[in-house]
PDB file of N, CA and C in Angstrom:
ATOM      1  N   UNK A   1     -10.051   9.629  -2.018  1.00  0.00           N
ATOM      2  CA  UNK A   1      -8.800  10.216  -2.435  1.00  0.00           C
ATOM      3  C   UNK A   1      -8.757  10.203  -3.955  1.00  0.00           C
ATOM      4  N   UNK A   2      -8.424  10.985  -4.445  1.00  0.00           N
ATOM      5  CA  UNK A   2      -8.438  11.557  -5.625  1.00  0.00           C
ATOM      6  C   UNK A   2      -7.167  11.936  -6.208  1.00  0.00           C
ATOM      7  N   UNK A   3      -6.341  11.532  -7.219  1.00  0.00           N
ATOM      8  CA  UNK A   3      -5.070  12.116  -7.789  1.00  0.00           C
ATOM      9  C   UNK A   3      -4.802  12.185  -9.113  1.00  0.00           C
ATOM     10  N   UNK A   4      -4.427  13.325  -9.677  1.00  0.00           N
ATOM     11  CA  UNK A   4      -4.004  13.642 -11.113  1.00  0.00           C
ATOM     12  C   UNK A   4      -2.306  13.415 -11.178  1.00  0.00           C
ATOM     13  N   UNK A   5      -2.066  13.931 -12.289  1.00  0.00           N
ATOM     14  CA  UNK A   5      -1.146  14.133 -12.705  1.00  0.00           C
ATOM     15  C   UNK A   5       0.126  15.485 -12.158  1.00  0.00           C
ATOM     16  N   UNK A   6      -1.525  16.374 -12.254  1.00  0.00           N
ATOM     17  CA  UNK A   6      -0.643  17.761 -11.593  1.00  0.00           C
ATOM     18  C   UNK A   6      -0.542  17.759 -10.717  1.00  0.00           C
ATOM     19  N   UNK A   7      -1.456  17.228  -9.493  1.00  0.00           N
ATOM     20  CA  UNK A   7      -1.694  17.004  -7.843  1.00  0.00           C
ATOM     21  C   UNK A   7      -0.457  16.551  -7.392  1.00  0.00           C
ATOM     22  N   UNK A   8       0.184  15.490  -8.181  1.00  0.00           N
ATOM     23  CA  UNK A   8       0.761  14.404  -7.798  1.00  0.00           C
ATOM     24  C   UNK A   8       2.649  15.226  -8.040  1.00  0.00           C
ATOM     25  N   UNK A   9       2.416  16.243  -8.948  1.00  0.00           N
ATOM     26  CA  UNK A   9       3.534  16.832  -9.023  1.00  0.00           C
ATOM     27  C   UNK A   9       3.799  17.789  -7.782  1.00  0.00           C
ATOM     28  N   UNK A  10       2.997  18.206  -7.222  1.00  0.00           N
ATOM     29  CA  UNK A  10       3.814  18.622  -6.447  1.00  0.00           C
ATOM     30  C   UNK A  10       4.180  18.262  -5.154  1.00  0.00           C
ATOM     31  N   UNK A  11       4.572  16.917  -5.255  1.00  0.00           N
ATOM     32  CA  UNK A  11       5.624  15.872  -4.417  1.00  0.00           C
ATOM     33  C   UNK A  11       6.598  15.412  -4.809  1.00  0.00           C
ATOM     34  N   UNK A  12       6.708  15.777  -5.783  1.00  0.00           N
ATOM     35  CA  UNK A  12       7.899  15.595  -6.704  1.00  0.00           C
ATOM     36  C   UNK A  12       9.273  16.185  -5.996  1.00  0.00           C
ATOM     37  N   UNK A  13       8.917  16.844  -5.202  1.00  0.00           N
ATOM     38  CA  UNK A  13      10.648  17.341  -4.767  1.00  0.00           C
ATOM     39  C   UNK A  13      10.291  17.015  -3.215  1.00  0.00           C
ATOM     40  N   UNK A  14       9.170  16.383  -2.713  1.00  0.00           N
ATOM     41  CA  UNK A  14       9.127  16.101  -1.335  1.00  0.00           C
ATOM     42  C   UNK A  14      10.147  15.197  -0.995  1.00  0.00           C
ATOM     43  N   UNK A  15      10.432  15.114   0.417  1.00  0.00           N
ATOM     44  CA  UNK A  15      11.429  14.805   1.197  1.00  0.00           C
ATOM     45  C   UNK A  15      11.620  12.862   1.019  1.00  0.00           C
ATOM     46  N   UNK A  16      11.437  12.346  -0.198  1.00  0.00           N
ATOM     47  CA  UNK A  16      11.228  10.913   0.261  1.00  0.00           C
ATOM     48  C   UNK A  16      12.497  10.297   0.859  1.00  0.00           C
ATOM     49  N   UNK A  17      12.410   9.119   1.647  1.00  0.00           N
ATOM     50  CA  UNK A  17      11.048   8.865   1.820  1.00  0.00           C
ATOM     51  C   UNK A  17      10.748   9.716   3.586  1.00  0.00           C
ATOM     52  N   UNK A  18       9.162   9.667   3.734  1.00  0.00           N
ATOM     53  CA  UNK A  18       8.654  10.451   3.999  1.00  0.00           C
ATOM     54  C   UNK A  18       7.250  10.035   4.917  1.00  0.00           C
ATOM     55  N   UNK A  19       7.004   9.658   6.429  1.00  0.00           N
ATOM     56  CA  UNK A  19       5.887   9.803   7.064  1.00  0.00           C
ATOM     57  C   UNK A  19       4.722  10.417   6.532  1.00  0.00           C
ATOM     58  N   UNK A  20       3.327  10.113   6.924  1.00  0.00           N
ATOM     59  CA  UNK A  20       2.257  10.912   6.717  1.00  0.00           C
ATOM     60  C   UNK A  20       2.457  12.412   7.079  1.00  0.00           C
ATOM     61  N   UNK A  21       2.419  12.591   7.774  1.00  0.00           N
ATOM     62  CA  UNK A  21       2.703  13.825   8.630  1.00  0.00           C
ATOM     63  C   UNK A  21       3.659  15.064   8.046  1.00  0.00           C
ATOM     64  N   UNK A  22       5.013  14.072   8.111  1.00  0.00           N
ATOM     65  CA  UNK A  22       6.264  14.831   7.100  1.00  0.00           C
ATOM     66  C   UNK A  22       5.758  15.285   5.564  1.00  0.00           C
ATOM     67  N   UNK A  23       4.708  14.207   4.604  1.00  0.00           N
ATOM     68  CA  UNK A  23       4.243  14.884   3.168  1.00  0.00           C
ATOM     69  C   UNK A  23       2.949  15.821   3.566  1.00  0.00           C
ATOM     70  N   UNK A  24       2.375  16.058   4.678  1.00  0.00           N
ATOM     71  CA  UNK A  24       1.629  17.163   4.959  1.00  0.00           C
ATOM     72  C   UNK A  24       2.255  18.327   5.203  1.00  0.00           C
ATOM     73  N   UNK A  25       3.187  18.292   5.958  1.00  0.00           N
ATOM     74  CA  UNK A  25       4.052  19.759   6.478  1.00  0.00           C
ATOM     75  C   UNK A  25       4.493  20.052   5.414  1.00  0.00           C
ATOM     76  N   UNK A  26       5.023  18.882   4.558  1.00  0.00           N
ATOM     77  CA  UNK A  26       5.912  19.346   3.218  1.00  0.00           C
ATOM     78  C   UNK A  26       4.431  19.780   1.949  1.00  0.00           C
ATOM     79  N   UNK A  27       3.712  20.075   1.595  1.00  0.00           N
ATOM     80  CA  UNK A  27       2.634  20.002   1.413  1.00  0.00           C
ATOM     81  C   UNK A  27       2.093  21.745   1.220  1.00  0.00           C
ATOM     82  N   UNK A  28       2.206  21.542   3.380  1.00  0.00           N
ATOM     83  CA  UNK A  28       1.694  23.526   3.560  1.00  0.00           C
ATOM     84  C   UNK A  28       2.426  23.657   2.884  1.00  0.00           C
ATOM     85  N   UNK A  29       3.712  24.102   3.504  1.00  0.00           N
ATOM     86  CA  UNK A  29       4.969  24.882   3.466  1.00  0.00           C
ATOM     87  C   UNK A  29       5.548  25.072   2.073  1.00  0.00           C
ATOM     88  N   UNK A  30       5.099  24.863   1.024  1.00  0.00           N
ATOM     89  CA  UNK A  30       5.111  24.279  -0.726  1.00  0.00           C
ATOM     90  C   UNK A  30       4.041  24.939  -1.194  1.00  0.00           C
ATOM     91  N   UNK A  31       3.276  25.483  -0.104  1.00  0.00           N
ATOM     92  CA  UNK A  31       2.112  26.113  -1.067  1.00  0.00           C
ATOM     93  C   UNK A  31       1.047  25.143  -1.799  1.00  0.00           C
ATOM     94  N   UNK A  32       1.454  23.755  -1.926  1.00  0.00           N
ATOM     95  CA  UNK A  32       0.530  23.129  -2.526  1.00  0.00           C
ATOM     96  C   UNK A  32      -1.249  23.290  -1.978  1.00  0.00           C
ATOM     97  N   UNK A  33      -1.715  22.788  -3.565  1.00  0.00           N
ATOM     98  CA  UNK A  33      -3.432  23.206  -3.470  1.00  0.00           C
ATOM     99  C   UNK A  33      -3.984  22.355  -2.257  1.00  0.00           C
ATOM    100  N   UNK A  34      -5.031  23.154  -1.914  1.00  0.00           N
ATOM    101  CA  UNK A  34      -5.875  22.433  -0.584  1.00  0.00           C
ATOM    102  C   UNK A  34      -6.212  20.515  -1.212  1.00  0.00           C
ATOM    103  N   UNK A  35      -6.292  20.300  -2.386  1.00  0.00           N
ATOM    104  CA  UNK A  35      -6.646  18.642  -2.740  1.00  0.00           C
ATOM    105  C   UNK A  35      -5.631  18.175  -2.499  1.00  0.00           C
ATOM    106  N   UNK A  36      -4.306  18.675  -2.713  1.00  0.00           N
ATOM    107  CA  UNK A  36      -2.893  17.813  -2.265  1.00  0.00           C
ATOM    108  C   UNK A  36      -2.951  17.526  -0.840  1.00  0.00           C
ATOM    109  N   UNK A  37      -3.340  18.195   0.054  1.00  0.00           N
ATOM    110  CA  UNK A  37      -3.161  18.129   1.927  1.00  0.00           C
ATOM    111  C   UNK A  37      -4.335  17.069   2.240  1.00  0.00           C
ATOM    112  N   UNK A  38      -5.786  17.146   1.505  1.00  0.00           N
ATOM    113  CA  UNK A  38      -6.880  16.430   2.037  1.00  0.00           C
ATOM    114  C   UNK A  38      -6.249  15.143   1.538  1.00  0.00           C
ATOM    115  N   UNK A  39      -5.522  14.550   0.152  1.00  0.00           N
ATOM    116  CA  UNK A  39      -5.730  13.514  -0.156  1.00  0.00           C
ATOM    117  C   UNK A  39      -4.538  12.743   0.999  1.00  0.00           C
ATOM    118  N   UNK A  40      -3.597  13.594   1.297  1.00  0.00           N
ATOM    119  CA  UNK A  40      -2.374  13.392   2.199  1.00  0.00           C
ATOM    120  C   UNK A  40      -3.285  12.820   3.758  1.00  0.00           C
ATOM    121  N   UNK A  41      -4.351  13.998   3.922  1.00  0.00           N
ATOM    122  CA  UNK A  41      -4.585  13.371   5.335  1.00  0.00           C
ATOM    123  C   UNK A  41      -5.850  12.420   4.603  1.00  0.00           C
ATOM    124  N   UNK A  42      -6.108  11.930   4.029  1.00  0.00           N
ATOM    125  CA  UNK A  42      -6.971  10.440   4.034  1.00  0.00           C
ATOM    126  C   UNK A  42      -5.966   8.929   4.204  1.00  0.00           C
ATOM    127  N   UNK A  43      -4.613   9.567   3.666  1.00  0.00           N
ATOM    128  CA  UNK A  43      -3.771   8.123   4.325  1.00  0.00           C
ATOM    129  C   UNK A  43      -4.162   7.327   5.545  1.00  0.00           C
ATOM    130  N   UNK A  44      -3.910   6.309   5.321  1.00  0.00           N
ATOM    131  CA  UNK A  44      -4.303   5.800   6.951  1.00  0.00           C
ATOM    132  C   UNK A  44      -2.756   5.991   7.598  1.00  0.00           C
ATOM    133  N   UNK A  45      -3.249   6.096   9.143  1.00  0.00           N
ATOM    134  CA  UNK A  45      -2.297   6.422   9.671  1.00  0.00           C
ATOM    135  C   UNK A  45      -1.646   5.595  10.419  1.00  0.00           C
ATOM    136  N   UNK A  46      -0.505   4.340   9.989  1.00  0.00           N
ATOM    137  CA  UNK A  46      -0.143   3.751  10.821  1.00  0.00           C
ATOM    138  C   UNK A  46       1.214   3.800  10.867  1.00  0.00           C
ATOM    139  N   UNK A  47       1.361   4.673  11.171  1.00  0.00           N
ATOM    140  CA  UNK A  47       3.605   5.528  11.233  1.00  0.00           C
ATOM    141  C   UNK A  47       4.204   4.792  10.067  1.00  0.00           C
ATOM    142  N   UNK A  48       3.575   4.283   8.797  1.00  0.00           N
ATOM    143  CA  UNK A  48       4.159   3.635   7.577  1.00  0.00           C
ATOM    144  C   UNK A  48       5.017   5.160   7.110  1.00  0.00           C
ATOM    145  N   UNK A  49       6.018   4.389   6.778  1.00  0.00           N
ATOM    146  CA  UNK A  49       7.314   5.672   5.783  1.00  0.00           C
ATOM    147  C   UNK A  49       6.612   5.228   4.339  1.00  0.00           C
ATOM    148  N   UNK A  50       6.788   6.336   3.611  1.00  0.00           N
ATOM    149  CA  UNK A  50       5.950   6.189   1.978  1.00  0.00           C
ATOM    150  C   UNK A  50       7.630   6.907   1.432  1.00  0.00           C
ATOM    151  N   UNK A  51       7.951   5.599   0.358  1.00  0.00           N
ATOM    152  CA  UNK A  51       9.330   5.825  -0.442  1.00  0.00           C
ATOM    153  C   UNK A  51       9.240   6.598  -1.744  1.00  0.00           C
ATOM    154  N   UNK A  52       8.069   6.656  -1.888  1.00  0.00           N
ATOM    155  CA  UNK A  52       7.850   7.483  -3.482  1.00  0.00           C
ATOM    156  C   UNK A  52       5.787   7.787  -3.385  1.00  0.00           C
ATOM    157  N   UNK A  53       5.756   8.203  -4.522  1.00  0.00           N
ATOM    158  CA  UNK A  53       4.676   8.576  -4.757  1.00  0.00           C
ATOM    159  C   UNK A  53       3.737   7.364  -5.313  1.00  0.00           C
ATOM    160  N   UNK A  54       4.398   6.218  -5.705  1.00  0.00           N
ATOM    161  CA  UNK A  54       4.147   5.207  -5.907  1.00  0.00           C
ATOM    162  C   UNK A  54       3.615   4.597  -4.599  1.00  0.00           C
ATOM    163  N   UNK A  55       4.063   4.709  -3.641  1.00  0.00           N
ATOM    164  CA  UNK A  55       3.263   4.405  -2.237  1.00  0.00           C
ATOM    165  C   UNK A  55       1.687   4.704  -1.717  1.00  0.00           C
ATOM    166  N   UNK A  56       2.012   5.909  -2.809  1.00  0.00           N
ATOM    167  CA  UNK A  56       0.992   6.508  -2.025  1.00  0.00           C
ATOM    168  C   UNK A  56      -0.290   6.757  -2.936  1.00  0.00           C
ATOM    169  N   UNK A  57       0.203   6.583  -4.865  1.00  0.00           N
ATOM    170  CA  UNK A  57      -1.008   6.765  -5.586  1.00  0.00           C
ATOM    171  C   UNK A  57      -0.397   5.792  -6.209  1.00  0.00           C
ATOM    172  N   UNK A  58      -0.951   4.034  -5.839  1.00  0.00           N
ATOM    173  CA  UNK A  58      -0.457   2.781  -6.779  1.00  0.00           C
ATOM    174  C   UNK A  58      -0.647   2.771  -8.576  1.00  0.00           C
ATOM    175  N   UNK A  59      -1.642   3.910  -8.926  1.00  0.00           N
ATOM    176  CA  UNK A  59      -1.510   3.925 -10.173  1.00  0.00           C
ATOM    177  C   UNK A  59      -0.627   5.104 -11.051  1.00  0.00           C
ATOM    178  N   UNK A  60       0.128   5.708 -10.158  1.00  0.00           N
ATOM    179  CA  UNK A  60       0.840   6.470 -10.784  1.00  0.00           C
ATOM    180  C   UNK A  60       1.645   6.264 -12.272  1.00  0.00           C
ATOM    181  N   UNK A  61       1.537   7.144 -13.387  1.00  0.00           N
ATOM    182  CA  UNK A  61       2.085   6.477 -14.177  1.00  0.00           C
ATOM    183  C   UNK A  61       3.383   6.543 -14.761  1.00  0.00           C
ATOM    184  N   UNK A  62       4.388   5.293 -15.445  1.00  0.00           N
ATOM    185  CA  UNK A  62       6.344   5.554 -15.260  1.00  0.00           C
ATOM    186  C   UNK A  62       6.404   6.153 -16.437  1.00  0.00           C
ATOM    187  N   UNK A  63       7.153   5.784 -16.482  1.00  0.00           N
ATOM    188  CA  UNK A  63       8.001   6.809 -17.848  1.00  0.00           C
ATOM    189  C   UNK A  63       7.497   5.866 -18.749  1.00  0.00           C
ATOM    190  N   UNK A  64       7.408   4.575 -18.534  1.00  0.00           N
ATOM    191  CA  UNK A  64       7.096   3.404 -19.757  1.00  0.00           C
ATOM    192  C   UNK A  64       5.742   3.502 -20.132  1.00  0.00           C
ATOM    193  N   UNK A  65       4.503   4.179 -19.315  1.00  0.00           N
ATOM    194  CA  UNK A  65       3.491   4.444 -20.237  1.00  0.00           C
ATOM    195  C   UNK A  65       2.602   5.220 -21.078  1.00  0.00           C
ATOM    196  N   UNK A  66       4.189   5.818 -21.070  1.00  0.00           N
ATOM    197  CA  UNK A  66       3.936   7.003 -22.027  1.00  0.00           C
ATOM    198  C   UNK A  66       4.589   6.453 -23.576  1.00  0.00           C
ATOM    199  N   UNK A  67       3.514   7.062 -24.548  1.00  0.00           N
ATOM    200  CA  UNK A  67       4.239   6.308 -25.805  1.00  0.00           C
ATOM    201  C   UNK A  67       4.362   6.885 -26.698  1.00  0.00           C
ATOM    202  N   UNK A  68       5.885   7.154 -26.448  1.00  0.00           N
ATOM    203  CA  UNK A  68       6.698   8.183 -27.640  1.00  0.00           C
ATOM    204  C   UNK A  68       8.018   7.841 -27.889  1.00  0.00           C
ATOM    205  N   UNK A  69       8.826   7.841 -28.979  1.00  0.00           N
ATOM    206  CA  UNK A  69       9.908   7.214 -28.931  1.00  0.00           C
ATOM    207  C   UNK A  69      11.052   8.897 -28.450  1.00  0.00           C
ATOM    208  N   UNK A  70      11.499   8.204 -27.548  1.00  0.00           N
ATOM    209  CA  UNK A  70      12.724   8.763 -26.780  1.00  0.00           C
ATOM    210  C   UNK A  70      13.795   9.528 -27.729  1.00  0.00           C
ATOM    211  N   UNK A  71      14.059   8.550 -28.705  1.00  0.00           N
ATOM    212  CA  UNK A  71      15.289   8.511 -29.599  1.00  0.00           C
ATOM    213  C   UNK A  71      15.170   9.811 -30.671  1.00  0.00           C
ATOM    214  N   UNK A  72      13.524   9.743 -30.620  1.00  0.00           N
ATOM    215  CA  UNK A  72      13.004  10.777 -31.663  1.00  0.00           C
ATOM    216  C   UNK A  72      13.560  12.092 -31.790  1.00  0.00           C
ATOM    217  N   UNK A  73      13.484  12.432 -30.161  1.00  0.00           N
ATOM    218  CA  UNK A  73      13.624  14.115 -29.845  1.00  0.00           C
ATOM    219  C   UNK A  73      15.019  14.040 -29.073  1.00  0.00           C
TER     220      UNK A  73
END
């Protein structure tokens, strides 16, 4: 399994939280690229609900590691 930045965006408006199954349907139906659905079905499948994208790619990165001051802009 494999995840970027852009991959990972388009779950960004998926249904969380959200079954394996449920971020695949949500997935087709979104048009998302064929790497978004394969990395979806390499989950293991044990009826776990996934609350964010953080569930599902542990290195996703927050708002905090990005380093720019806020206040700036």
């Amino acid at each position: 399994m494999f995840w970027t930045l852009e991959l990972a965006s388009y779950l960004e408006d998926a249904p969380w939280p959200a079954t394996k199954d449920e971020l695949i349907d949500y997935g087709i139906r979104s048009g998302a690229p064929i790497e978004v659905i394969e990395n979806l079905q390499e989950l293991e499948d044990e009826g776990d609900i996934y609350e964010g994208i953080d569930d599902i790619w542990p290195d996703y990165p927050s708002q905090d590691d990005f380093f720019f001051n806020e206040d700036e802009y």
